[in-house]
Protein backbone atom coordinates (compact mmCIF):
# COMPACT_ATOMS: atom_id res chain seq x y z
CA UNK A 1 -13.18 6.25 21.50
CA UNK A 2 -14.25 9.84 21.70
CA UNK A 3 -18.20 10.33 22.55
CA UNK A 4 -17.95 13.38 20.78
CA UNK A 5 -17.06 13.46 17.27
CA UNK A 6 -18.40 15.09 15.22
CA UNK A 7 -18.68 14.33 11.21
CA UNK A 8 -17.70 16.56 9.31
CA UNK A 9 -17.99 16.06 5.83
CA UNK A 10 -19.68 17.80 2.73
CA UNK A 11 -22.29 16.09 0.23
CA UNK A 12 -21.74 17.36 -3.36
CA UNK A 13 -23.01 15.77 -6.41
CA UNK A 14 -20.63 15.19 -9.60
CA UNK A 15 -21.36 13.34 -13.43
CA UNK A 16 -18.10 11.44 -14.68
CA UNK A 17 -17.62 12.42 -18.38
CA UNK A 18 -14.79 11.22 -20.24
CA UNK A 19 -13.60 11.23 -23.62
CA UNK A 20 -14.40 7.50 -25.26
CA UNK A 21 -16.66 6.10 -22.64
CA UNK A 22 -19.71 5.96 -21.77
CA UNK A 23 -21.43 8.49 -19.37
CA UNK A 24 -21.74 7.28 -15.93
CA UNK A 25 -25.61 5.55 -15.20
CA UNK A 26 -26.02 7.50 -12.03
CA UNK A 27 -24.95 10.64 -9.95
CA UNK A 28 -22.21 10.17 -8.00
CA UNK A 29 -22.20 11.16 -4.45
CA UNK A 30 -19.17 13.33 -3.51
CA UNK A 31 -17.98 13.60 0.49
CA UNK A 32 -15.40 15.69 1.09
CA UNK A 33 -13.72 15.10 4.38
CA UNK A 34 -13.30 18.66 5.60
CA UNK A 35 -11.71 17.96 8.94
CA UNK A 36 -10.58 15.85 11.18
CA UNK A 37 -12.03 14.43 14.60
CA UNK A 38 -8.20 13.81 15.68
CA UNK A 39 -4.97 14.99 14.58
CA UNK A 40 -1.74 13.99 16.19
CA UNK A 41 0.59 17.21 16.67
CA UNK A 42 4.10 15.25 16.11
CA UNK A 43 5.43 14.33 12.70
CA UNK A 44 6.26 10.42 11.47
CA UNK A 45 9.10 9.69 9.07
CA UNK A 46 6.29 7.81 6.75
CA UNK A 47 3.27 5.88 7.48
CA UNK A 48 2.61 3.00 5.30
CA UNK A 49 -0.30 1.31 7.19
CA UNK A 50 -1.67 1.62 10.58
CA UNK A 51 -3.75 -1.04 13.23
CA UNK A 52 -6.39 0.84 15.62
CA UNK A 53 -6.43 -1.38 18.54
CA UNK A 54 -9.72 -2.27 20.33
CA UNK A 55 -8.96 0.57 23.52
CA UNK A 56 -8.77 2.76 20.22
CA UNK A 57 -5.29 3.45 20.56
CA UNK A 58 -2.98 2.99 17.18
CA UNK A 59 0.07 1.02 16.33
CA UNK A 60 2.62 2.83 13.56
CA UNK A 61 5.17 1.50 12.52
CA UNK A 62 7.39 4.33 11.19
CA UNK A 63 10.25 2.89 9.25
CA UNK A 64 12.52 5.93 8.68
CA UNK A 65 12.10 6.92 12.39
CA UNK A 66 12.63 3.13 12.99
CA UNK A 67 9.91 3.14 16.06
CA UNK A 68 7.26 1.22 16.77
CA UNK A 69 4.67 3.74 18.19
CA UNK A 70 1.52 3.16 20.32
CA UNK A 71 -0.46 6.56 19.69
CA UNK A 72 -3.46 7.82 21.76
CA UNK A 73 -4.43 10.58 18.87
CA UNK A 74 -6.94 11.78 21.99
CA UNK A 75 -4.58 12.89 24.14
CA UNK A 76 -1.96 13.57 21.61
CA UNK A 77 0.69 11.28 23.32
CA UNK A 78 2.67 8.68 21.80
CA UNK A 79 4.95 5.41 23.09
CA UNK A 80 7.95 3.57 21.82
CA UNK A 81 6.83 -0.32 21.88
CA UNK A 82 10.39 -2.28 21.75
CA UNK A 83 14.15 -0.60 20.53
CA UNK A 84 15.93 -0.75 17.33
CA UNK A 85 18.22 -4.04 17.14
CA UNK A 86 18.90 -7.52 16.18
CA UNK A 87 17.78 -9.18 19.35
CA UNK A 88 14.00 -10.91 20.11
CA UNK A 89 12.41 -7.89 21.21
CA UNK A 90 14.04 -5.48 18.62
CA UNK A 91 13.92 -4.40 15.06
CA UNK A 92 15.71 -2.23 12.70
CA UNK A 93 13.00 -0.96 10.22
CA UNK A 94 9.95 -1.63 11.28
CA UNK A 95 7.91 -0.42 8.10
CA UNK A 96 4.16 -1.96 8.86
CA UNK A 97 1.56 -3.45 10.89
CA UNK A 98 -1.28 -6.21 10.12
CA UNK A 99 -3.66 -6.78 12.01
CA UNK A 100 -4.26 -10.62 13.04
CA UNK A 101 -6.60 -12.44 15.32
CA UNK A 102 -6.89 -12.51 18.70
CA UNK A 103 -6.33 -9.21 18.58
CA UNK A 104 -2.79 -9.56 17.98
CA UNK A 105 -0.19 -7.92 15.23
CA UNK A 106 2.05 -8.63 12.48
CA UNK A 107 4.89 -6.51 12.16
CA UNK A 108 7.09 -5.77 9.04
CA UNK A 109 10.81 -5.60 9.81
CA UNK A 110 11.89 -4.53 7.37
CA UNK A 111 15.99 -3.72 8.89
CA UNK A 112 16.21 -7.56 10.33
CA UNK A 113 14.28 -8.98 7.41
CA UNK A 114 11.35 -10.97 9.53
CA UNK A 115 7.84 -10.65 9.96
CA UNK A 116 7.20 -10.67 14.15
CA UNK A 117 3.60 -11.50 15.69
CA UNK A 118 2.87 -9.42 18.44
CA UNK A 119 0.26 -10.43 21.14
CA UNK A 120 -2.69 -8.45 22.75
CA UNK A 121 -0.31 -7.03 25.07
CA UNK A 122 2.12 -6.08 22.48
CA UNK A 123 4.67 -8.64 23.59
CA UNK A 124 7.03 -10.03 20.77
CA UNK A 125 6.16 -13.40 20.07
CA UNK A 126 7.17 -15.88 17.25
CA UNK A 127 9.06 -14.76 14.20
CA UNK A 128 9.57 -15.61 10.93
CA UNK A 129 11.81 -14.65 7.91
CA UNK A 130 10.33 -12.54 5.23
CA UNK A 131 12.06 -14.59 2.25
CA UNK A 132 10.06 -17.69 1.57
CA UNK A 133 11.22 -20.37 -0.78
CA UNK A 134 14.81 -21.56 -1.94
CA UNK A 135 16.11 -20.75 -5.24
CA UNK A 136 19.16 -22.79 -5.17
CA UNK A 137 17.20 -25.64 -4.67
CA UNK A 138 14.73 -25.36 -7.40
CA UNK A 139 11.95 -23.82 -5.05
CA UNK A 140 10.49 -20.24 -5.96
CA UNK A 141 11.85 -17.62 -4.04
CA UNK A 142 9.30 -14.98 -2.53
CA UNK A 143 9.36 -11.99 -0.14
CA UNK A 144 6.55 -12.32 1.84
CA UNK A 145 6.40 -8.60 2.82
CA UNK A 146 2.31 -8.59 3.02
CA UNK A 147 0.44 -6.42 0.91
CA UNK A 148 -3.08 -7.75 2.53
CA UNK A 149 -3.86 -9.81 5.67
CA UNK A 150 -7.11 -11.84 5.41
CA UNK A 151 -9.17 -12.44 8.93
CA UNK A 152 -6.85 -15.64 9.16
CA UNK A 153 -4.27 -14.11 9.30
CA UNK A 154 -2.85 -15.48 5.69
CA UNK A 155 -0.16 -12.92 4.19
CA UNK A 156 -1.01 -12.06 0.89
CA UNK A 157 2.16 -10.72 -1.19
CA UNK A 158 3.28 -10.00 -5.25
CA UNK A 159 5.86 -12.62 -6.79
CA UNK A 160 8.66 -11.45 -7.83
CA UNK A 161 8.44 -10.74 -11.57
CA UNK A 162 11.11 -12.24 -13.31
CA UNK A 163 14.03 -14.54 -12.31
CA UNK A 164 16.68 -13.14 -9.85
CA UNK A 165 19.25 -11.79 -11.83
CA UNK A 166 17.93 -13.39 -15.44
CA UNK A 167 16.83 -10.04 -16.96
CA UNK A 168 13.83 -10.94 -17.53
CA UNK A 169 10.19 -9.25 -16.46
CA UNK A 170 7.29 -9.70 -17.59
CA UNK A 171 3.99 -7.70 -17.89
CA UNK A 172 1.91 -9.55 -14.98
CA UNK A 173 2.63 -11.18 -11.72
CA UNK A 174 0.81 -13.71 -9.71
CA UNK A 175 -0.78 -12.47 -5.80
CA UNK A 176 0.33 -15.29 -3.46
CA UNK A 177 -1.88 -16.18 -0.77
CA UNK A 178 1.13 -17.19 1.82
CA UNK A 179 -0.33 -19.57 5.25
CA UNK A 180 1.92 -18.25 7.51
CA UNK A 181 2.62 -21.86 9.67
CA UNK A 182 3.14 -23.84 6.67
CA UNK A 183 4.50 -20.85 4.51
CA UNK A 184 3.53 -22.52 1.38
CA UNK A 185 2.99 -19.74 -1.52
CA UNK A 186 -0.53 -20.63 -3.55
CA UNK A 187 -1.18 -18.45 -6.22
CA UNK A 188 -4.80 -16.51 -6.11
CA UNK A 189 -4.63 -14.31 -9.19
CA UNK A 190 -2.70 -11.99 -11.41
CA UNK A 191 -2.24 -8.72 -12.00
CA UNK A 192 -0.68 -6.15 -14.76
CA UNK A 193 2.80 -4.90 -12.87
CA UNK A 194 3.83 -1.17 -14.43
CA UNK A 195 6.09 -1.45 -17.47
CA UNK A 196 9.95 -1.31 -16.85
CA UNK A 197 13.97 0.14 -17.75
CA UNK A 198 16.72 -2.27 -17.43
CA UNK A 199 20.30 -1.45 -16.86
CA UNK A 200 22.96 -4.31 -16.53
CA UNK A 201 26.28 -4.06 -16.12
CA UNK A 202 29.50 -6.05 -14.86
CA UNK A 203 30.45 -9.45 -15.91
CA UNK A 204 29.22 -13.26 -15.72
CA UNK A 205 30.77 -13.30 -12.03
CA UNK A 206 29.56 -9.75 -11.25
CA UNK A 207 26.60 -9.05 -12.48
CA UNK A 208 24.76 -6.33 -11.74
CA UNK A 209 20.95 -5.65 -12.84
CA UNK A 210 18.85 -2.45 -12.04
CA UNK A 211 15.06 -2.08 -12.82
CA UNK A 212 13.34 0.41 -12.35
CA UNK A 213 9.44 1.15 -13.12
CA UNK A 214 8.28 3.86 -15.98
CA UNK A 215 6.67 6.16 -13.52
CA UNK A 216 2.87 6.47 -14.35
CA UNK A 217 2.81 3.71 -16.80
CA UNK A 218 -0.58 1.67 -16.14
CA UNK A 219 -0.73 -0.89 -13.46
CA UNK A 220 -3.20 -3.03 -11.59
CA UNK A 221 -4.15 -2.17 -8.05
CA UNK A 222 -4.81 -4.55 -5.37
CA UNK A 223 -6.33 -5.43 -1.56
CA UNK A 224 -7.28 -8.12 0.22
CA UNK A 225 -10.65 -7.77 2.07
CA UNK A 226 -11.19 -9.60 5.64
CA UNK A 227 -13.02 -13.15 4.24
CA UNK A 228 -9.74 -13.57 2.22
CA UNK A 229 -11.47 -12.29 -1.10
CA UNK A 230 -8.53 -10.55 -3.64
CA UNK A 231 -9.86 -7.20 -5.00
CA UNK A 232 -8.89 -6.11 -8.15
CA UNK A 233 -8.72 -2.63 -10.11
CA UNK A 234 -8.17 -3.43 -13.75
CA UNK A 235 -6.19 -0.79 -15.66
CA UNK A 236 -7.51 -1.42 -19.14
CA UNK A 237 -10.96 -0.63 -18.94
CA UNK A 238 -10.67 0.55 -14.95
CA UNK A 239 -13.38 -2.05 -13.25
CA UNK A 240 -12.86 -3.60 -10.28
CA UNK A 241 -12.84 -7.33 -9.81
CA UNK A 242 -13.35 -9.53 -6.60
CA UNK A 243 -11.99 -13.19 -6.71
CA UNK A 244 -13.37 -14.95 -3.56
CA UNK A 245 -11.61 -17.47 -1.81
CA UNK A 246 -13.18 -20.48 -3.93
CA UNK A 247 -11.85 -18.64 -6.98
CA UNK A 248 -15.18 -17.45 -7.86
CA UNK A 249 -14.85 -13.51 -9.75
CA UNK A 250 -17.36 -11.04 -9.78
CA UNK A 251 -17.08 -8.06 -12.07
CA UNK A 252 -18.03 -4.56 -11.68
CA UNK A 253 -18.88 -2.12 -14.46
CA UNK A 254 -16.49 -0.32 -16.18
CA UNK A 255 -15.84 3.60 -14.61
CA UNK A 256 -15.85 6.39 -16.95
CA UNK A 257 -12.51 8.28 -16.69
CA UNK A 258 -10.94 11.53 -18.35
CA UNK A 259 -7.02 10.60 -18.88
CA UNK A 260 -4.57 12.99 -17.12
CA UNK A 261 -2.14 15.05 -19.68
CA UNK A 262 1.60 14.68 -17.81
CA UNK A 263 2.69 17.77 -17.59
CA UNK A 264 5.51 18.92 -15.65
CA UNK A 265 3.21 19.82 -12.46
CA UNK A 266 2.33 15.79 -12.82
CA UNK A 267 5.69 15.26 -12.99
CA UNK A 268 7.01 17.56 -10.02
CA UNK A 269 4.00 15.96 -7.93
CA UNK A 270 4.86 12.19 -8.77
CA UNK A 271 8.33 12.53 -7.84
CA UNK A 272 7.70 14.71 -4.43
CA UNK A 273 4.37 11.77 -3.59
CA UNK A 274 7.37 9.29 -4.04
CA UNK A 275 9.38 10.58 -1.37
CA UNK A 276 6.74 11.53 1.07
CA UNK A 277 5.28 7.97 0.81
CA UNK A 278 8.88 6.65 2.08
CA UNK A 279 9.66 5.88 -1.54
CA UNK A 280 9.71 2.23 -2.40
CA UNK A 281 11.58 -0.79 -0.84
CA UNK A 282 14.84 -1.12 -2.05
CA UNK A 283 16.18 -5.23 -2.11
CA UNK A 284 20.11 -6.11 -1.96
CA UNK A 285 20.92 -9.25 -3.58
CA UNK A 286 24.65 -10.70 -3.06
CA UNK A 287 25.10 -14.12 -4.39
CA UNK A 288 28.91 -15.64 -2.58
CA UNK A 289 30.08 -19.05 -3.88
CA UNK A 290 26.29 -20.14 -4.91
CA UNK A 291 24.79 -18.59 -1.73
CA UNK A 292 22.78 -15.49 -1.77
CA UNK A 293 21.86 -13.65 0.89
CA UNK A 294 18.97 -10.37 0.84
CA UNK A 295 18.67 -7.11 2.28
CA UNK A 296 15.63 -5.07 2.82
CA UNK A 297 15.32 -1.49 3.22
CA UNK A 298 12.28 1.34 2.68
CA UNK A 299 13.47 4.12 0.83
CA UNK A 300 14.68 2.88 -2.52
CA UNK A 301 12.80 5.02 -4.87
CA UNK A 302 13.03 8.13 -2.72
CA UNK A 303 11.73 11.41 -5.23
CA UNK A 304 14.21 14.28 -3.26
CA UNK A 305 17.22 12.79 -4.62
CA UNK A 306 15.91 12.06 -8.66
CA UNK A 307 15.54 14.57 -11.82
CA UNK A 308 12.19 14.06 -14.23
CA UNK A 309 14.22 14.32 -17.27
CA UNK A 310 16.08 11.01 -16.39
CA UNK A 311 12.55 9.22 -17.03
CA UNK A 312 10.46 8.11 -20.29
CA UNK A 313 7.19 9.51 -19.19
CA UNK A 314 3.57 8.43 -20.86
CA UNK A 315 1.77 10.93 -22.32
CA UNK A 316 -1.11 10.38 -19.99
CA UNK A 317 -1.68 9.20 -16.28
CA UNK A 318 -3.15 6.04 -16.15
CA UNK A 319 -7.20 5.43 -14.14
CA UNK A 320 -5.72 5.34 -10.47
CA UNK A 321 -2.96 4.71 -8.72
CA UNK A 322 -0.77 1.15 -8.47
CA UNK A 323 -0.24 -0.56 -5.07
CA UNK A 324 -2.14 -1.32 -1.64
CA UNK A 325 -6.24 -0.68 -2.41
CA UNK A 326 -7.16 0.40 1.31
CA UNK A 327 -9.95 -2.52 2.04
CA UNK A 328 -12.43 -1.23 5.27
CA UNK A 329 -13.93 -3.52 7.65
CA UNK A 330 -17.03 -3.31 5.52
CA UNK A 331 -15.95 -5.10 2.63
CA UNK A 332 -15.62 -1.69 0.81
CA UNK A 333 -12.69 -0.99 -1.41
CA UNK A 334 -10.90 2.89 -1.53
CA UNK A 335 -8.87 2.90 -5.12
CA UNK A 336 -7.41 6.13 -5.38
CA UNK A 337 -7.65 8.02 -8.84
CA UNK A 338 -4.64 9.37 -10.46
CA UNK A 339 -6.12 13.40 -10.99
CA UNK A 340 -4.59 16.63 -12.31
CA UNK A 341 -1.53 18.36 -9.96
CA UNK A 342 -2.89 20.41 -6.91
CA UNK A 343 -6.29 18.33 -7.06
CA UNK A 344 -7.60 16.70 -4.11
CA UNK A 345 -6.82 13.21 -3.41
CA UNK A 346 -9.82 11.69 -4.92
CA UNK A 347 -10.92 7.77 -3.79
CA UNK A 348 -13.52 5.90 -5.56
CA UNK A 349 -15.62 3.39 -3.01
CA UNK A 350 -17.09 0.23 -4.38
CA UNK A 351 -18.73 -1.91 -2.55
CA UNK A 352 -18.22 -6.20 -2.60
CA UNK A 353 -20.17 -6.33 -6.39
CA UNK A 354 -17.72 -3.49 -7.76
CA UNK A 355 -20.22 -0.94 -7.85
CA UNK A 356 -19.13 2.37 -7.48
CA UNK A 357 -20.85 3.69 -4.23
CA UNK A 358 -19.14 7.29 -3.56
CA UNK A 359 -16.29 9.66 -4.30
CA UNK A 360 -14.28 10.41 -1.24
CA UNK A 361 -12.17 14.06 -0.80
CA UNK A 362 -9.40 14.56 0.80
CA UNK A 363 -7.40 18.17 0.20
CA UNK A 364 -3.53 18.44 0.59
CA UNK A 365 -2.42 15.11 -1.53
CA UNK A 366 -3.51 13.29 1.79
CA UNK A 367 -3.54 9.86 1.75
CA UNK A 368 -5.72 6.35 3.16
CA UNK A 369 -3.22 4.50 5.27
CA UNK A 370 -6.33 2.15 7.24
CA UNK A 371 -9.27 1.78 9.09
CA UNK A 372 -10.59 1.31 12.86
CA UNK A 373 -14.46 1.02 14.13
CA UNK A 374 -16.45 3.17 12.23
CA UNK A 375 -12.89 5.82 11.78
CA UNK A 376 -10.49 6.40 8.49
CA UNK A 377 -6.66 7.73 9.03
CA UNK A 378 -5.04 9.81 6.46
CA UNK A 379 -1.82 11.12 6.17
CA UNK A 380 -1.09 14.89 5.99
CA UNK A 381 1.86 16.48 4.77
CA UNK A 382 4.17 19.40 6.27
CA UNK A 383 6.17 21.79 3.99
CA UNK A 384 9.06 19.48 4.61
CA UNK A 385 7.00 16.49 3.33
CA UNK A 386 6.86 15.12 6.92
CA UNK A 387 3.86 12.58 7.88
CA UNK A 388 0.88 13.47 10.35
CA UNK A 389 -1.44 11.10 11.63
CA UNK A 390 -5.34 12.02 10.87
CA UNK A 391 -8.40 10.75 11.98
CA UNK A 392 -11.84 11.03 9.99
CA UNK A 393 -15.43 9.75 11.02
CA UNK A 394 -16.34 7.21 8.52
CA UNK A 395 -18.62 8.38 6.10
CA UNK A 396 -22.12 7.17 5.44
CA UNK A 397 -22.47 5.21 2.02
C-alpha cells in the first residue's frame, strides 16, 4: 500500500424530499469522491468484481478480454495469471473473483462453465461445475454463479425463476446459500426479481423460450456481508433488510425518494450502462434425447446492439438499482440509487441496523466493483465505453 494517499473527498450536506413520504429525520452527509489515489492507465473489457490481495495488488477477472489479471495500480503494470482454454490451468471467460479464506480465490469461468479455487500463490486448485442440481432426476437445477461469498467461503446465488423451459416466472426468487463441498442449495430468503416479456416459439420437440426483463421495472437488490448475513434493499417502500445467519431480520427505516420520470436521456443511459457493465449473462439450454446440456457466456443483454422503442418502459425509475449491493469489510452496505441522466452515480451507505449513514459521489456514471483495506475501486468509462480501474481512500462514516 501507498504511504501517501491522500483523501480526497468533499463534505456537503443534502435533505431528501420526495413526493409521498416522509421528510428524512436527519441531514445527510454527502462525500463526493473527487479523485482518485490510483488509476490504472490501460482499459478492461468489463469489470464485474475485483479481490485486493494482502501485498495490495488486485485480481480482475475481465471476461470480454478473457484474462485473468494481477494489477499493481502503483506502478501501473499488469500480469496475465493462466491462458484461455479447456485444460486445468485455463479458462475461457473468466468473468469474476471471490475472495475465500486463506487468502485464496474463487474464480468465475464463465467460457468452461466451473467455478476454480485459486491458492495464495495463485495456483489453480480444485474445480467445480457451476450447475448444481439435476433436473432430470427430480432435483432443482441451479447455477451457482455467486452473487456473494460469506467469510466461509459459502456461494450465495439467485434460483432460477421459473421451470426450464415451462414458461413460467414468477415475481420473487429464493437467495441460495450454496456450501461449496457438499453443494447442497438451502434457501436464505427471497427477493422481488424485475417483471418480464416472453416470446416462445417452435414446436413440442423444439421449443424455444426467450425472456427478457422490462428494463427499469422495480426489483430487489442484494449482498452478502462477511458473517454470512443476506442484505436486502426492498423496492416497495426502499428499506434495507439484514437476515443473519440464524434467520433473524432486522429492518431499517424506510428512505425518502423522489421517483425518476423515464425520459429518453433515461432511456439512452440505461441501454449504454447495459453494455458498459458487460451486459448480462446469456445461458444456452439444448435438451438431446432427455439430456440437456448449458452454456454460459457474459454479454447477453449487451445495450450497443438494441433500440429503446423495442421495450415497454415504466413511467418512472424505480428507488435504486437491481443486482450485486457492494458489501465492505465493515459490514456496510453501498445500494446504488437509480437518479436523473448525466447525474452522478449516487450510493446510499447503511450500516448493519439499515440506517442510512452517508451519500457517496461518484461523477462519470462510475461504478462500485469492491473493496480492499481501508480502499474502494470504481470503474470509469472511456468515450468508447471501455473499463478503467480506480482506486479511492475509503471514506470516513
Amino acid at each position: 500500500m501507498s504511504a501517501s494517499r491522500t483523501r480526497l473527498t468533499t463534505l456537503v450536506l443534502a435533505l431528501g424530499l420526495a413526493p409521498g413520504f416522509a421528510p428524512a429525520p436527519l441531514l445527510q452527509a454527502q462525500l463526493r469522491l473527487d479523485e482518485p489515489n490510483a488509476a490504472f492507465p490501460e482499459d478492461f473489457g468489463t469489470i464485474q468484481t475485483v479481490r485486493e490481495l494482502p501485498n495490495g495488488q488486485v485480481l480482475v477477472a475481465d471476461p470480454l478480454g478473457k484474462a485473468l489479471y494481477l494489477v499493481d495500480m502503483d506502478s501501473g503494470t499488469r500480469t496475465v495469471i493462466g491462458q484461455e482454454g479447456q485444460g486445468p490451468e485455463e479458462y475461457r471467460q473468466p468473468d469474476a473473483v471471490w475472495p475465500l479464506p486463506g487468502d485464496s480465490t474463487l474464480l468465475v469461468d464463465l467460457g468452461n462453465g466451473r467455478l476454480v479455487a485459486l491458492g495464495p500463490d495463485l495456483g489453480f486448485g480444485p474445480t467445480s461445475p457451476i450447475t448444481v442440481g439435476e433436473p432430470e432426476l427430480g432435483r432443482q437445477l441451479v447455477l451457482a454463479i455467486p452473487q456473494g461469498i460469506d467469510g466461509q467461503g459459502r456461494v450465495y446465488a439467485r434460483a432460477m425463476a421459473g421451470s426450464v423451459g415451462s414458461g413460467e416466472y414468477p415475481d420473487s426468487a429464493d437467495i441460495l446459500r450454496i456450501d461449496r463441498e457438499t453443494r447442497t442449495p438451502d434457501p436464505v430468503a427471497k427477493f422481488k426479481i424485475q417483471a418480464v416479456t416472453q416470446r416462445t416459439s417452435g414446436g413440442a420437440n423444439n421449443r424455444n423460450v426467450s425472456i427478457s426483463p422490462i428494463p427499469l421495472s422495480p426489483e430487489d437488490a442484494w449482498g452478502i456481508a462477511p458473517d454470512g448475513s443476506v442484505i436486502l434493499a426492498r423496492s416497495g417502500d426502499y428499506h434495507l433488510e439484514r437476515v443473519a445467519p440464524d434467520g433473524t431480520v432486522t429492518r431499517g427505516p424506510a428512505i425518502p425518494y423522489e421517483a425518476v420520470r423515464i425520459g429518453t436521456p433515461e432511456k439512452e443511459e440505461y441501454l449504454a450502462e447495459e453494455g458498459r457493465s458487460g451486459g448480462g449473462i446469456a445461458v444456452g439450454v439444448q435438451v438431446t434425447n432427455g439430456q440437456m446440456s448449458m452454456s454460459f457466456a457474459r454479454g447477453g443483454r449487451g445495450g450497443e446492439d438494441r433500440e429503446m422503442d423495442q421495450y415497454t418502459w415504466p413511467e418512472v425509475k424505480p428507488p435504486f438499482y437491481g443486482g450485486r449491493i457492494p458489501v465492505d469489510p465493515e459490514n456496510r452496505a453501498w445500494v446504488r440509487r437509480q437518479v436523473e441522466a448525466g447525474e452522478p452515480s449516487t450510493y446510499d451507505v447503511f450500516d448493519g441496523s439499515g440506517d442510512r449513514l452517508a451519500v457517496v459521489l461518484l461523477e462519470g456514471g462510475k461504478r462500485v466493483v469492491g473493496f480492499g483495506e481501508g480502499t474502494v475501486y470504481a470503474v470509469a468509462y472511456d468515450e468508447f465505453d471501455l473499463n478503467y480501474l480506480e482506486r479511492y481512500d475509503m471514506p470516513g462514516f
